[in-house]
Protein backbone atom coordinates (compact mmCIF):
# COMPACT_ATOMS: atom_id res chain seq x y z
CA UNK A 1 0.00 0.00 0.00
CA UNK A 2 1.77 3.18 -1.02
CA UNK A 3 2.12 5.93 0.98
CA UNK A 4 1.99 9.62 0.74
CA UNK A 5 2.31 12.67 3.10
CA UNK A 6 1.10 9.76 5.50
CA UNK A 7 -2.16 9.07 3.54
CA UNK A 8 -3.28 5.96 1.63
CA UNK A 9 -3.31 6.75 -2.24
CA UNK A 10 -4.87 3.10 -3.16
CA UNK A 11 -7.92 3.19 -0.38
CA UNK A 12 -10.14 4.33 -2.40
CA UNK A 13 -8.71 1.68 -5.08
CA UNK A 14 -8.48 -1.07 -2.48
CA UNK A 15 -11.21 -1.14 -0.14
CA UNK A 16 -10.71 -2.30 3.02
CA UNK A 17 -11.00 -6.31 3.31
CA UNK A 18 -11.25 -6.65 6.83
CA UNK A 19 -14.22 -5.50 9.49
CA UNK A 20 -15.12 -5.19 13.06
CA UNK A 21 -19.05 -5.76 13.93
CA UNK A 22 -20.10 -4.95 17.20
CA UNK A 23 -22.59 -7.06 18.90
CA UNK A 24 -22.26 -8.11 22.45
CA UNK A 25 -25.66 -5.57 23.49
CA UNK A 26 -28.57 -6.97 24.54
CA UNK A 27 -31.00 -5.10 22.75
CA UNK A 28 -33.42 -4.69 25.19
CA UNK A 29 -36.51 -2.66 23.24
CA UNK A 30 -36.06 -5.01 20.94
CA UNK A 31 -35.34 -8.15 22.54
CA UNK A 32 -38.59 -7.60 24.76
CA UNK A 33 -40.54 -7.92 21.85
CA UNK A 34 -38.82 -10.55 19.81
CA UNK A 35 -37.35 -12.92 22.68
CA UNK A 36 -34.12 -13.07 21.49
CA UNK A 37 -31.18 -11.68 21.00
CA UNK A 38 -30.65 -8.59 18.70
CA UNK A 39 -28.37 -9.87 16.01
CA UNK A 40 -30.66 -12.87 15.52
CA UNK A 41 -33.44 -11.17 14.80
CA UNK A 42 -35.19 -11.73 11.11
CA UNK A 43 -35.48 -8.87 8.71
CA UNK A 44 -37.21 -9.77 5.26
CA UNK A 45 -35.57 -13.59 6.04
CA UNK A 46 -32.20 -12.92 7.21
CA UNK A 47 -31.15 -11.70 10.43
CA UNK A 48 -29.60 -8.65 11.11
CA UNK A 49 -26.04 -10.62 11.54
CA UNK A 50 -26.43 -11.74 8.18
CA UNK A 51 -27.70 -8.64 6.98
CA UNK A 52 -24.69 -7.28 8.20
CA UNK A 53 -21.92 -10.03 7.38
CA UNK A 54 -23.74 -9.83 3.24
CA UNK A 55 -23.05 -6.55 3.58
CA UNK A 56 -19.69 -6.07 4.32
CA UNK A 57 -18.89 -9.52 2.10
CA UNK A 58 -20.51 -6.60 -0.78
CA UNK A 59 -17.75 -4.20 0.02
CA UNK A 60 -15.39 -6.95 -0.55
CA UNK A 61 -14.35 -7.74 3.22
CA UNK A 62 -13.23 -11.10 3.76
CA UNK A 63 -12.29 -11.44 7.46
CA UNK A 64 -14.87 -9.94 10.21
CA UNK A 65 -13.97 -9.67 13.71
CA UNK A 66 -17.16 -9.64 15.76
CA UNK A 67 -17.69 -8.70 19.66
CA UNK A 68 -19.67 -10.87 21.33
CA UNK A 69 -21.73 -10.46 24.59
CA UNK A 70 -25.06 -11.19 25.57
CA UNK A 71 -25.77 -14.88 25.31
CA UNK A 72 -22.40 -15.08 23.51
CA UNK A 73 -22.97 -18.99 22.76
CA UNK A 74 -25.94 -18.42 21.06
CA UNK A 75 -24.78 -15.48 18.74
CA UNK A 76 -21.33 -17.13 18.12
CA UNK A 77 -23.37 -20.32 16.86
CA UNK A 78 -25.13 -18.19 14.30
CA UNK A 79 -21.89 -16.37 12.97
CA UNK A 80 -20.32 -19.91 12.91
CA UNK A 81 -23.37 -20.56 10.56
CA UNK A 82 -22.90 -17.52 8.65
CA UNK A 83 -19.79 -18.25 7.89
CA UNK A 84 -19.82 -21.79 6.84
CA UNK A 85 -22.85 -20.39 4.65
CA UNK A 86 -21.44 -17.68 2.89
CA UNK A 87 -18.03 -18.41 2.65
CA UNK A 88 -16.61 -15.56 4.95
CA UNK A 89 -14.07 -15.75 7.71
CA UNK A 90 -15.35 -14.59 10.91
CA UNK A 91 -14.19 -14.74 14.25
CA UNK A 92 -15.78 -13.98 17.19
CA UNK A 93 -14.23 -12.78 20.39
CA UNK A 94 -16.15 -12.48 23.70
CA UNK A 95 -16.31 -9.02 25.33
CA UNK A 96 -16.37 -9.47 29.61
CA UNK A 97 -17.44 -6.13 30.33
CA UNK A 98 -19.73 -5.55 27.67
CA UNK A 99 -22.59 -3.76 29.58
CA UNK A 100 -20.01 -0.84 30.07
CA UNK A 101 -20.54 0.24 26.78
CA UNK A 102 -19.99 0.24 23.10
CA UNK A 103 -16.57 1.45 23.27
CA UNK A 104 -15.97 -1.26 25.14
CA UNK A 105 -16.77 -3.99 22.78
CA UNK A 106 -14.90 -2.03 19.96
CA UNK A 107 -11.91 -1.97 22.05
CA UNK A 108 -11.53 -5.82 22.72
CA UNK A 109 -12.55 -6.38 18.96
CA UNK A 110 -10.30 -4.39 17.44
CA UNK A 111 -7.64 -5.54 19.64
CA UNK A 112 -8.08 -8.95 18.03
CA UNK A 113 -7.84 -7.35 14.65
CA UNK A 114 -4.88 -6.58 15.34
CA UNK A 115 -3.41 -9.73 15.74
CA UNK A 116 -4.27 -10.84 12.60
CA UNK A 117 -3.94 -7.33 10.89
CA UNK A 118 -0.09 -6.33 11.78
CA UNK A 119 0.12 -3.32 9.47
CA UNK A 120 -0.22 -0.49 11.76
CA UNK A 121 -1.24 1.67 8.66
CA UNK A 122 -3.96 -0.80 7.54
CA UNK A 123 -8.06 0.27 7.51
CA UNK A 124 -10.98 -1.69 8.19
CA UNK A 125 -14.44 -1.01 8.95
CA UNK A 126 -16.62 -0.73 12.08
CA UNK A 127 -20.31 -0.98 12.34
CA UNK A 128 -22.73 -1.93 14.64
CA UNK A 129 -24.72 -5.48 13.53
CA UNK A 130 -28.29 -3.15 14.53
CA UNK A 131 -27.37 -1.12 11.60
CA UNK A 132 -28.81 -1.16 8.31
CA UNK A 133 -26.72 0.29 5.16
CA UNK A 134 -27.81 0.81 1.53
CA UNK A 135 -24.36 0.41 -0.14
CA UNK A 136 -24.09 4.82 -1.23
CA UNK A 137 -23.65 4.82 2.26
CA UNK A 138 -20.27 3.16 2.50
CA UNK A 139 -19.57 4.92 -0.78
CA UNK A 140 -18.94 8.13 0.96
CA UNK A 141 -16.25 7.00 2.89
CA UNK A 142 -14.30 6.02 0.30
CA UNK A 143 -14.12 9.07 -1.74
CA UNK A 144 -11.07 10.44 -0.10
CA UNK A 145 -7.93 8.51 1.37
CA UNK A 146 -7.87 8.29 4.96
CA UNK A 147 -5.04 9.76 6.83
CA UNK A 148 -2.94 7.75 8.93
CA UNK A 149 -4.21 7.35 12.62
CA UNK A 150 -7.71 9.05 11.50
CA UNK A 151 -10.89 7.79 12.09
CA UNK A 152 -14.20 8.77 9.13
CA UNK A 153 -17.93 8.32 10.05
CA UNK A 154 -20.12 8.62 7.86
CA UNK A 155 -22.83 11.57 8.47
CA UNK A 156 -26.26 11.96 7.63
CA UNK A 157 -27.32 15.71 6.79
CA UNK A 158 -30.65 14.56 5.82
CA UNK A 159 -32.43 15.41 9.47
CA UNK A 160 -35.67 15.75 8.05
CA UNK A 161 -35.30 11.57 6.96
CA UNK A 162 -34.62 10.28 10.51
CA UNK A 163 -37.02 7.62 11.52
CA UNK A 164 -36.10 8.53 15.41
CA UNK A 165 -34.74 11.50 15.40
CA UNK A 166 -34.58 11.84 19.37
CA UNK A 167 -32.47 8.62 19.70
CA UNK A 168 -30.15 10.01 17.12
CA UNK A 169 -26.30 10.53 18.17
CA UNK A 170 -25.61 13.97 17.33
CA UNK A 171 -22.27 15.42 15.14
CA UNK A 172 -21.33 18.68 14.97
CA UNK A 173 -19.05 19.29 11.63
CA UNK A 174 -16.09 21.89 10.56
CA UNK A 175 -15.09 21.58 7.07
CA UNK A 176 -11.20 22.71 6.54
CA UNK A 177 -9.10 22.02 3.41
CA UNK A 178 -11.71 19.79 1.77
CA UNK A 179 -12.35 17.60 4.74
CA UNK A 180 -15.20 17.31 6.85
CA UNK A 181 -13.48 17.51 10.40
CA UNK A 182 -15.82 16.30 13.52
CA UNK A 183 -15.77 18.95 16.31
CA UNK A 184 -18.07 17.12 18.79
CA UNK A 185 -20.50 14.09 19.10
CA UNK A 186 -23.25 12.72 21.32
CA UNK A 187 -26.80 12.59 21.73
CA UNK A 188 -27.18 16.09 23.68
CA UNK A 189 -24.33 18.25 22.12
CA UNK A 190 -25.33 22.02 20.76
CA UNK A 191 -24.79 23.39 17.13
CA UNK A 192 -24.65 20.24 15.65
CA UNK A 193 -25.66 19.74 11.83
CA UNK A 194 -25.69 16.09 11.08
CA UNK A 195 -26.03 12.59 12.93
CA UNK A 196 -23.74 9.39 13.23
CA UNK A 197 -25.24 6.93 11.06
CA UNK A 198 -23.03 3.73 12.64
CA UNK A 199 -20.59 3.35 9.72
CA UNK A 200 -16.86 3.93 10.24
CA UNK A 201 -13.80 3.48 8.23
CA UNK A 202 -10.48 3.21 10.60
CA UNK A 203 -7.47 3.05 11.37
CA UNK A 204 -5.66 1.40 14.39
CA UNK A 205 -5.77 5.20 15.57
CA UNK A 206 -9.36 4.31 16.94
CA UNK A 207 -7.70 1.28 18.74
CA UNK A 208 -5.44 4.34 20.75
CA UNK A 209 -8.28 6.33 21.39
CA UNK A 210 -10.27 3.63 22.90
CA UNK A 211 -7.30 2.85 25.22
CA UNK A 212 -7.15 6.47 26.23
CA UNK A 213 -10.70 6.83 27.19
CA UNK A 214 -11.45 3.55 29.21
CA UNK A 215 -8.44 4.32 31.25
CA UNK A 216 -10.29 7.69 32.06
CA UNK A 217 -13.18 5.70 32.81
CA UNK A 218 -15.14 6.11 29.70
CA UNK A 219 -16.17 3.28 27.29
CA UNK A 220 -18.06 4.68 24.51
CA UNK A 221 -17.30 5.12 20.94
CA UNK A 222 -18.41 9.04 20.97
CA UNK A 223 -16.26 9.19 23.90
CA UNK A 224 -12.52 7.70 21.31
CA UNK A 225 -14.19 9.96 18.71
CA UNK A 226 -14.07 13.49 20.55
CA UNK A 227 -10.50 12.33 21.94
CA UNK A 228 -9.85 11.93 17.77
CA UNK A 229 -11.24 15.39 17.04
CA UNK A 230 -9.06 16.71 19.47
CA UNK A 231 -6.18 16.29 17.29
CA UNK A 232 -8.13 16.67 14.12
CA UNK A 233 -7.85 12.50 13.66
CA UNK A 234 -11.89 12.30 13.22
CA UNK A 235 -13.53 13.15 10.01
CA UNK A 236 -16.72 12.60 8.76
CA UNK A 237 -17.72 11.45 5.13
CA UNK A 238 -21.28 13.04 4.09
CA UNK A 239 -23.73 10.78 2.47
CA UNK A 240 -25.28 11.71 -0.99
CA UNK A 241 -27.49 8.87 -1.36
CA UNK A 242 -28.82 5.59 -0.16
CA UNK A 243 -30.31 5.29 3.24
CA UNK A 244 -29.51 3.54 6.72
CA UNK A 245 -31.65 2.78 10.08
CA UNK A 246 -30.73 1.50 13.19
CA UNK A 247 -33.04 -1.14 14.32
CA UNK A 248 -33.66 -1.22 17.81
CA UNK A 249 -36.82 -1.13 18.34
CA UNK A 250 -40.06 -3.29 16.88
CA UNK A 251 -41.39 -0.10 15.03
CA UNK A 252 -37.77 0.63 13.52
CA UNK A 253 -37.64 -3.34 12.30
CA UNK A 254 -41.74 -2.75 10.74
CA UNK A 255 -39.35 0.40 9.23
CA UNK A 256 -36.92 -1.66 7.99
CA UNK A 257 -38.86 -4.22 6.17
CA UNK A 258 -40.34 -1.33 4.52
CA UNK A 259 -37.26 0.37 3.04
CA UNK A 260 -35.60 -2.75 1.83
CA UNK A 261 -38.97 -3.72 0.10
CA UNK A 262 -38.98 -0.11 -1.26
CA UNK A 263 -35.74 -0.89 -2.46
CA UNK A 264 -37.66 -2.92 -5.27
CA UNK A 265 -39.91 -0.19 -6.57
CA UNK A 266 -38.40 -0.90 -10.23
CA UNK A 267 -35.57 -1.35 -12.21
CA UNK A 268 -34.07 1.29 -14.33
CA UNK A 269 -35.41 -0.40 -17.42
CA UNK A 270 -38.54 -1.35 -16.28
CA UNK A 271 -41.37 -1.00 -18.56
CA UNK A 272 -44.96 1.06 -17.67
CA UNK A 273 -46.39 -2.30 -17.29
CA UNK A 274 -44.00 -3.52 -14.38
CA UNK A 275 -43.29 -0.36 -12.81
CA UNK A 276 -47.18 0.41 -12.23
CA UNK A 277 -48.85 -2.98 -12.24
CA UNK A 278 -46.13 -6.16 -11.66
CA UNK A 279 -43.83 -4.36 -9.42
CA UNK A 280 -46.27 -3.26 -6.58
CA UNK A 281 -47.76 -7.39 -6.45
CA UNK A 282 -44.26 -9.09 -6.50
CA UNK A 283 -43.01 -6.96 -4.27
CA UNK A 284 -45.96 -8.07 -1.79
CA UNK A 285 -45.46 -11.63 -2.95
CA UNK A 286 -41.40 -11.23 -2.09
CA UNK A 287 -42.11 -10.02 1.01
CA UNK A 288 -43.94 -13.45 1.88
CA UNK A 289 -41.39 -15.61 -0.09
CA UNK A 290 -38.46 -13.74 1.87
CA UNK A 291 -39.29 -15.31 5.19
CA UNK A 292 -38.93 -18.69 3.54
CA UNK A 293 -35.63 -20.95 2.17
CA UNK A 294 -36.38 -20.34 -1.61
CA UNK A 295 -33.59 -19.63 -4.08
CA UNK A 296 -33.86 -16.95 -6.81
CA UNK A 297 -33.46 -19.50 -9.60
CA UNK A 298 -36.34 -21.89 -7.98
CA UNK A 299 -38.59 -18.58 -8.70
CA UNK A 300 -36.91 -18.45 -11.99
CA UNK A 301 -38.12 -22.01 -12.95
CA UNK A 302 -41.75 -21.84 -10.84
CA UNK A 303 -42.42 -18.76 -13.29
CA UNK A 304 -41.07 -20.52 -16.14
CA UNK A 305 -43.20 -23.63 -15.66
CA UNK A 306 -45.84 -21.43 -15.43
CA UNK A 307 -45.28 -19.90 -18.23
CA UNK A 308 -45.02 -23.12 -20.25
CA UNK A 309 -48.45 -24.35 -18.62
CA UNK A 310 -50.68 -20.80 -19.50
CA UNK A 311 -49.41 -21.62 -23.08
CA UNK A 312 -50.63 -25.10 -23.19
CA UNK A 313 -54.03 -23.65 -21.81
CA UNK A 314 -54.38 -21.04 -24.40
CA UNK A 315 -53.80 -23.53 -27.72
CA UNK A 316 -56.75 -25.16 -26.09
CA UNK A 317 -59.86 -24.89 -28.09
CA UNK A 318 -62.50 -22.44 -26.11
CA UNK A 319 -62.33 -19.55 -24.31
CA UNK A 320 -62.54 -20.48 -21.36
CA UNK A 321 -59.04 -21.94 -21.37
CA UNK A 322 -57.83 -19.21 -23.25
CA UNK A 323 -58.72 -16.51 -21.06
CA UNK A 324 -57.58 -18.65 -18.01
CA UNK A 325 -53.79 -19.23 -20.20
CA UNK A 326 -53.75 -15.47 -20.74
CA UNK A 327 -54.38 -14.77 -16.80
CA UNK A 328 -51.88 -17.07 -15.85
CA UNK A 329 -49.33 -15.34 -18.45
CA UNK A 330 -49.75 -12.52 -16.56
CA UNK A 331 -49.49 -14.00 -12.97
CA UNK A 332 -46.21 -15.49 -14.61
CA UNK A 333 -44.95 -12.31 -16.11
CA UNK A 334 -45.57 -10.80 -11.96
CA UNK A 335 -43.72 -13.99 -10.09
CA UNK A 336 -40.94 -13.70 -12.97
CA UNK A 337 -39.54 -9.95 -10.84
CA UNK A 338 -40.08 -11.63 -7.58
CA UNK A 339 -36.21 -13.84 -8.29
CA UNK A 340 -34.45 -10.66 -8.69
CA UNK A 341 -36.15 -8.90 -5.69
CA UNK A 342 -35.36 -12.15 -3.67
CA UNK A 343 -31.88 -12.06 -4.88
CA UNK A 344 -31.31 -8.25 -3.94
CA UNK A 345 -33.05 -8.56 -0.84
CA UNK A 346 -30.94 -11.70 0.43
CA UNK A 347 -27.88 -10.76 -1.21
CA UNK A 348 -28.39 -13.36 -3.57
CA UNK A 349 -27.50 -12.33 -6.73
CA UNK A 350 -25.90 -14.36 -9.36
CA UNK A 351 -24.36 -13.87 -12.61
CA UNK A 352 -26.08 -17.32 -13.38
CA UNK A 353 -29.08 -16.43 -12.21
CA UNK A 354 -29.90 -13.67 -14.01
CA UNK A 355 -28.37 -15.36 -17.12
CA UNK A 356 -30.67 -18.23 -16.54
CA UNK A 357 -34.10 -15.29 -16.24
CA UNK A 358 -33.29 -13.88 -19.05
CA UNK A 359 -33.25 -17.32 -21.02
CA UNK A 360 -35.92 -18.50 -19.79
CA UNK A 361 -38.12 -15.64 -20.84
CA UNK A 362 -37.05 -16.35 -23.84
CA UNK A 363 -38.19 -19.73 -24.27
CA UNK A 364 -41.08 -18.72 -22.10
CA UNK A 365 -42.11 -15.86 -24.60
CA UNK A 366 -41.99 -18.42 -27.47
CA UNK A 367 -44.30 -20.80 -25.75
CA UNK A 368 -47.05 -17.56 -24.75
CA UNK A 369 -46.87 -16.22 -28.22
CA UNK A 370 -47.14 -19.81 -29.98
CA UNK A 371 -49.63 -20.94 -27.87
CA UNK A 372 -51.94 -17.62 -28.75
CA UNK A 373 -50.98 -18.48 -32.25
CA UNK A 374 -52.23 -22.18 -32.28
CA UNK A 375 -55.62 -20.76 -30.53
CA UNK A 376 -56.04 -18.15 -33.32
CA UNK A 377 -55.13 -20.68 -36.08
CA UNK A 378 -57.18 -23.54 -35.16
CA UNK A 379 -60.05 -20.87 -34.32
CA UNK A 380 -60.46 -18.62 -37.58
CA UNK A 381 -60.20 -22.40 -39.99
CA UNK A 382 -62.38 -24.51 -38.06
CA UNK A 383 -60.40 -27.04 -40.02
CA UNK A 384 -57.13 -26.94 -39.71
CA UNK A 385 -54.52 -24.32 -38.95
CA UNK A 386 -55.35 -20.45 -40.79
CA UNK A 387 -52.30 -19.83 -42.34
CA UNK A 388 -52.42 -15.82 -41.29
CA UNK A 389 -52.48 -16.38 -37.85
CA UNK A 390 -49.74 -18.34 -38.17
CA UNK A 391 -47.96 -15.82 -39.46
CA UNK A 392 -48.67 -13.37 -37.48
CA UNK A 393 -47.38 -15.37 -34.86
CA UNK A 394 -44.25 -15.68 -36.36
CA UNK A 395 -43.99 -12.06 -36.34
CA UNK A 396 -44.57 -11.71 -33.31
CA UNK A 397 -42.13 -14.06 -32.01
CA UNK A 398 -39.49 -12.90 -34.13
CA UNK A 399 -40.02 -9.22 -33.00
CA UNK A 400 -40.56 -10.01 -29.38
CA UNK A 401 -36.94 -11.80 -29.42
CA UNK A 402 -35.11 -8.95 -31.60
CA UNK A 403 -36.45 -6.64 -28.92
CA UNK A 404 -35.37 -8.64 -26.24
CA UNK A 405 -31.99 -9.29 -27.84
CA UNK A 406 -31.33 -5.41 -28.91
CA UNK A 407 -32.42 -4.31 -25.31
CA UNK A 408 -29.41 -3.77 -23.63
CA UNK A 409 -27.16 -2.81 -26.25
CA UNK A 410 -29.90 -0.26 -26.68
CA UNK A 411 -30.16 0.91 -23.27
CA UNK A 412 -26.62 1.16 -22.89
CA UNK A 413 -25.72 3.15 -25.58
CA UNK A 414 -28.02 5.56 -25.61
CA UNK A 415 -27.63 6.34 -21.72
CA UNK A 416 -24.42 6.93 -22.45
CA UNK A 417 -25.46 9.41 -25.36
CA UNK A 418 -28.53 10.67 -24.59
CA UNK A 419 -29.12 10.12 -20.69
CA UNK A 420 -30.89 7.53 -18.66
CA UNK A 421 -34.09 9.94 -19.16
CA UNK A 422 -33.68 9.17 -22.97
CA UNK A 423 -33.94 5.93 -22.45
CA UNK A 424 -37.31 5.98 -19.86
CA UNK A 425 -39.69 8.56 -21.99
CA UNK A 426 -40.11 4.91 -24.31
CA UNK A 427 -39.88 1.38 -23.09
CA UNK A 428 -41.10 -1.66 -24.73
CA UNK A 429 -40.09 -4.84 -23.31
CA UNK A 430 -41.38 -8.45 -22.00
CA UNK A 431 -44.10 -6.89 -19.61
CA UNK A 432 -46.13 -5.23 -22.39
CA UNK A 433 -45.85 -8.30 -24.75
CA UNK A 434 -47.24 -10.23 -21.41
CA UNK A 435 -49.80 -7.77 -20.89
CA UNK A 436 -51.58 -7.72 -24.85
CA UNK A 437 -51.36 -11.60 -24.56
CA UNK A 438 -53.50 -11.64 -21.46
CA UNK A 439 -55.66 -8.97 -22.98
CA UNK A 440 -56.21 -10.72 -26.03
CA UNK A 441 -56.87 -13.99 -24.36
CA UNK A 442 -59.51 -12.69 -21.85
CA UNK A 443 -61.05 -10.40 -25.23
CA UNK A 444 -60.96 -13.51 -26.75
CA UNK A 445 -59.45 -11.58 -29.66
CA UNK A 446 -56.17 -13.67 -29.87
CA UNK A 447 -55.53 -13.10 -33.67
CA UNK A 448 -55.61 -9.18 -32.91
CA UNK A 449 -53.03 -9.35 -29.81
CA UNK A 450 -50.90 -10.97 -32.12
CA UNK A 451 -50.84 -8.18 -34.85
CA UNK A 452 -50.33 -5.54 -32.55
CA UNK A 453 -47.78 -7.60 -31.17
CA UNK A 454 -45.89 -8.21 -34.04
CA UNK A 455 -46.45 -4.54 -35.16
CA UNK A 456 -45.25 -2.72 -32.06
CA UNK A 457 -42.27 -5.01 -31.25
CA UNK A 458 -40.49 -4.89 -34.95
CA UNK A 459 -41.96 -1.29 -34.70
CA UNK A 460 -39.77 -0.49 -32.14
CA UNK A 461 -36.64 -2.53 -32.82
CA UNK A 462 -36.83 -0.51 -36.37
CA UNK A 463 -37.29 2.84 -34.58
CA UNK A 464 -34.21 1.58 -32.16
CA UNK A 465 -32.22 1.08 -35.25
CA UNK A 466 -32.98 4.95 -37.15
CA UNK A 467 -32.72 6.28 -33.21
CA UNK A 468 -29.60 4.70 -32.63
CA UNK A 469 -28.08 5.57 -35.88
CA UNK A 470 -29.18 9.26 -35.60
CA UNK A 471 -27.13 9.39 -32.45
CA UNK A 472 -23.94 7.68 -33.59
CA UNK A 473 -23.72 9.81 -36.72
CA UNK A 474 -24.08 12.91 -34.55
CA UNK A 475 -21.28 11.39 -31.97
């Protein structure tokens, strides 16, 4: 790690690969309600230990030290299973005097850090396993290198966002040279303009402070941090973006639940049809699924047999299985966002898995739009198959999978040209294609859905095509 003027050039480069999570308290507010303690409590299906181990494991950590306390069997049992789980090293040491305070437990933690972390200039990061992060929040800590022996906490200006404001630990900011310089913490300081949101990045400098202040008698974190601003050691990183709770009570977990879930309003590319009709129901049927052990990709396949099944209803003669096919196309078409909200939600995202989605609505578009086809073909002959819906079917298919196929090469490019809101003011993807099919199956008007199919969908790869070469010529 090179060094300059006594500050880490490659930090923001390297992120730190090594963390300290606190969580030897007993939680009381919370544990009164729930029975047990804090860090195995369930959020959305995974407790807040794993919440926080998948967390740090996204920042790239590999090695967590974690302070144990209250019922320190039973928590170290669950890290042991969070570990042999998700592939992580962690190792737990057992705080004595936890009940002193928070600074306590940080003190013996870090402590064993430091026998497996010798470099006295290394960084690692602290947080508390109550604490909630949206990944911008770590972001601004790592947007300028970290002097040696310093200490940044990341600050929330955004007072008016608190959940509980009064419980809030207070931070009163200086900015000097570029760098947001901590002048005081604590929950009943003056002049203060942001609050501690639980997220540190550190140096063994902490380590010193914490020394200093239990020898003095005190054994909180705020109390190492105001010993750090004393020699202009603690700095603060402001957050832009993102949001972060701590859960210690059962209205702040209710709260949590409900930011993670609103988390999975949308993607960027969503089209009108999932952003203001799929996305609100698999969101509510991902909140049910969360609390039990089912993998992204077993969504992935449920949807897909689905899919396969609505199509064999639909190239049934009569409506009544047609409209029934078309309904379940559309319940389909909803499960099919529930594996990626799963996935995000339980940090269980996949290169594979979303591989395997994406192919799968592929074969599982084929099957909808064939399956309206057959309906519409043996329908309009009454002997036979009519050649025209056949064709139409065709077209649809082949302009449903050019769509699908020039999407993100589409998207891509012209964000990068135009701007993300280029790319929103017009989406036509899977969910509308979903949508006409279920219309024209419960309109029993199957040989129209698949005309306006096939019309909009090589409609809109061709206006992709003039669009996109418009904006290279004028690059």
């Amino acid at each position: 790690m090179q060094e300059k003027n006594g500050v880490s050039q490659a930090l923001s480069q390297n992120p730190p690969r090594h963390a300290v999570l606190l969580a030897a308290g007993a939680g009381s507010r919370l544990r009164a309600a729930a029975g047990r303690p804090k860090p195995l409590t369930p959020v959305l299906g995974l407790t807040l230990a794993e919440r926080a181990v998948l967390f740090f494991r996204s920042l790239g950590v590999e090695h967590i030290t974690v302070a144990v306390g209250y019922r320190a069997a039973e928590v170290q049992s669950h890290f042991r299973q969070i570990a042999q789980r998700h592939g992580v090293v962690v190792d737990c040491v057992e705080v004595p005097d936890w009940e002193r305070g928070n600074g306590e437990s940080a003190r013996v933690a870090i402590r064993r850090l430091r026998e497996h972390l010798p470099d006295a200039g290394a960084r690692f990061w602290l947080a508390m396993t109550d604490h909630l992060f949206h990944g911008a929040v770590a972001q601004a800590l790592l947007q300028r290198p970290l002097p040696d022996g310093a200490v940044r906490l990341a600050v929330d200006y955004r007072l008016d966002r608190l959940f509980d404001p009064q419980d809030a630990t207070r931070v009163r900011l200086h900015k000097r040279d570029g760098e947001l310089h901590i002048l005081d913490i604590g929950k009943d300081i003056f002049g203060w303009q942001a609050v501690d949101t639980g997220l540190f990045l550190c140096t063994f400098g902490l380590l010193e402070a914490l020394e200093e202040a239990a020898a003095a008698g005190q054994h909180g974190l705020s109390d190492a941090m105001r010993l750090l601003a004393q020699r202009h050691k603690a700095l603060a990183g402001r957050i832009e973006g993102g949001w972060w709770l701590d859960v210690d009570t059962p209205e702040a977990l209710q709260e949590a639940e409900r930011r993670l879930l609103a988390q999975e309003r949308g993607k960027a590319h969503d089209g009108p049809i999932s952003r203001h009709i799929n996305r609100p129901l698999s969101r509510l049927i991902s909140r049910f699924l969360s609390r039990w052990p089912i993998t992204p990709n077993q969504i992935t396949l449920f949807s897909f047999a689905l899919a396969l099944f609505a199509a064999w209803l639909m190239a049934q003669p009569g409506w009544l299985w047609l409209a029934l096919g078309g309904l379940l196309a559309q319940v389909s078409s909803i499960i099919d966002g529930c594996d990626g909200e799963i996935a995000r939600l339980k940090y269980q995202r996949s290169e594979f898995g979303g591989w395997l989605d994406a192919v799968l609505d592929r074969y599982a578009d084929a099957a909808l739009l064939f399956g309206l086809a057959w309906h519409a073909a043996a329908a309009t002959s009454g002997n036979g198959l009519d050649g025209t819906a056949m064709l139409w079917g065709f077209l649809a298919i082949i302009g449903s999978f050019v769509n699908s196929y020039t999407a993100d090469k589409y998207d891509g490019l012209m964000r990068q040209r135009l701007g993300a809101a280029a790319v929103q003011r017009f989406r036509l993807g899977r969910d509308v294609r979903v949508f006409l099919i279920m219309l024209g199956a419960l309109l029993n008007m199957p040989l129209l859905a698949l005309a306006i199919i096939a019309i909009i969908m090589n409609a809109e790869v061709l206006r992709r095509i003039l669009l996109f070469r418009r904006a290279a010529a004028s690059g």
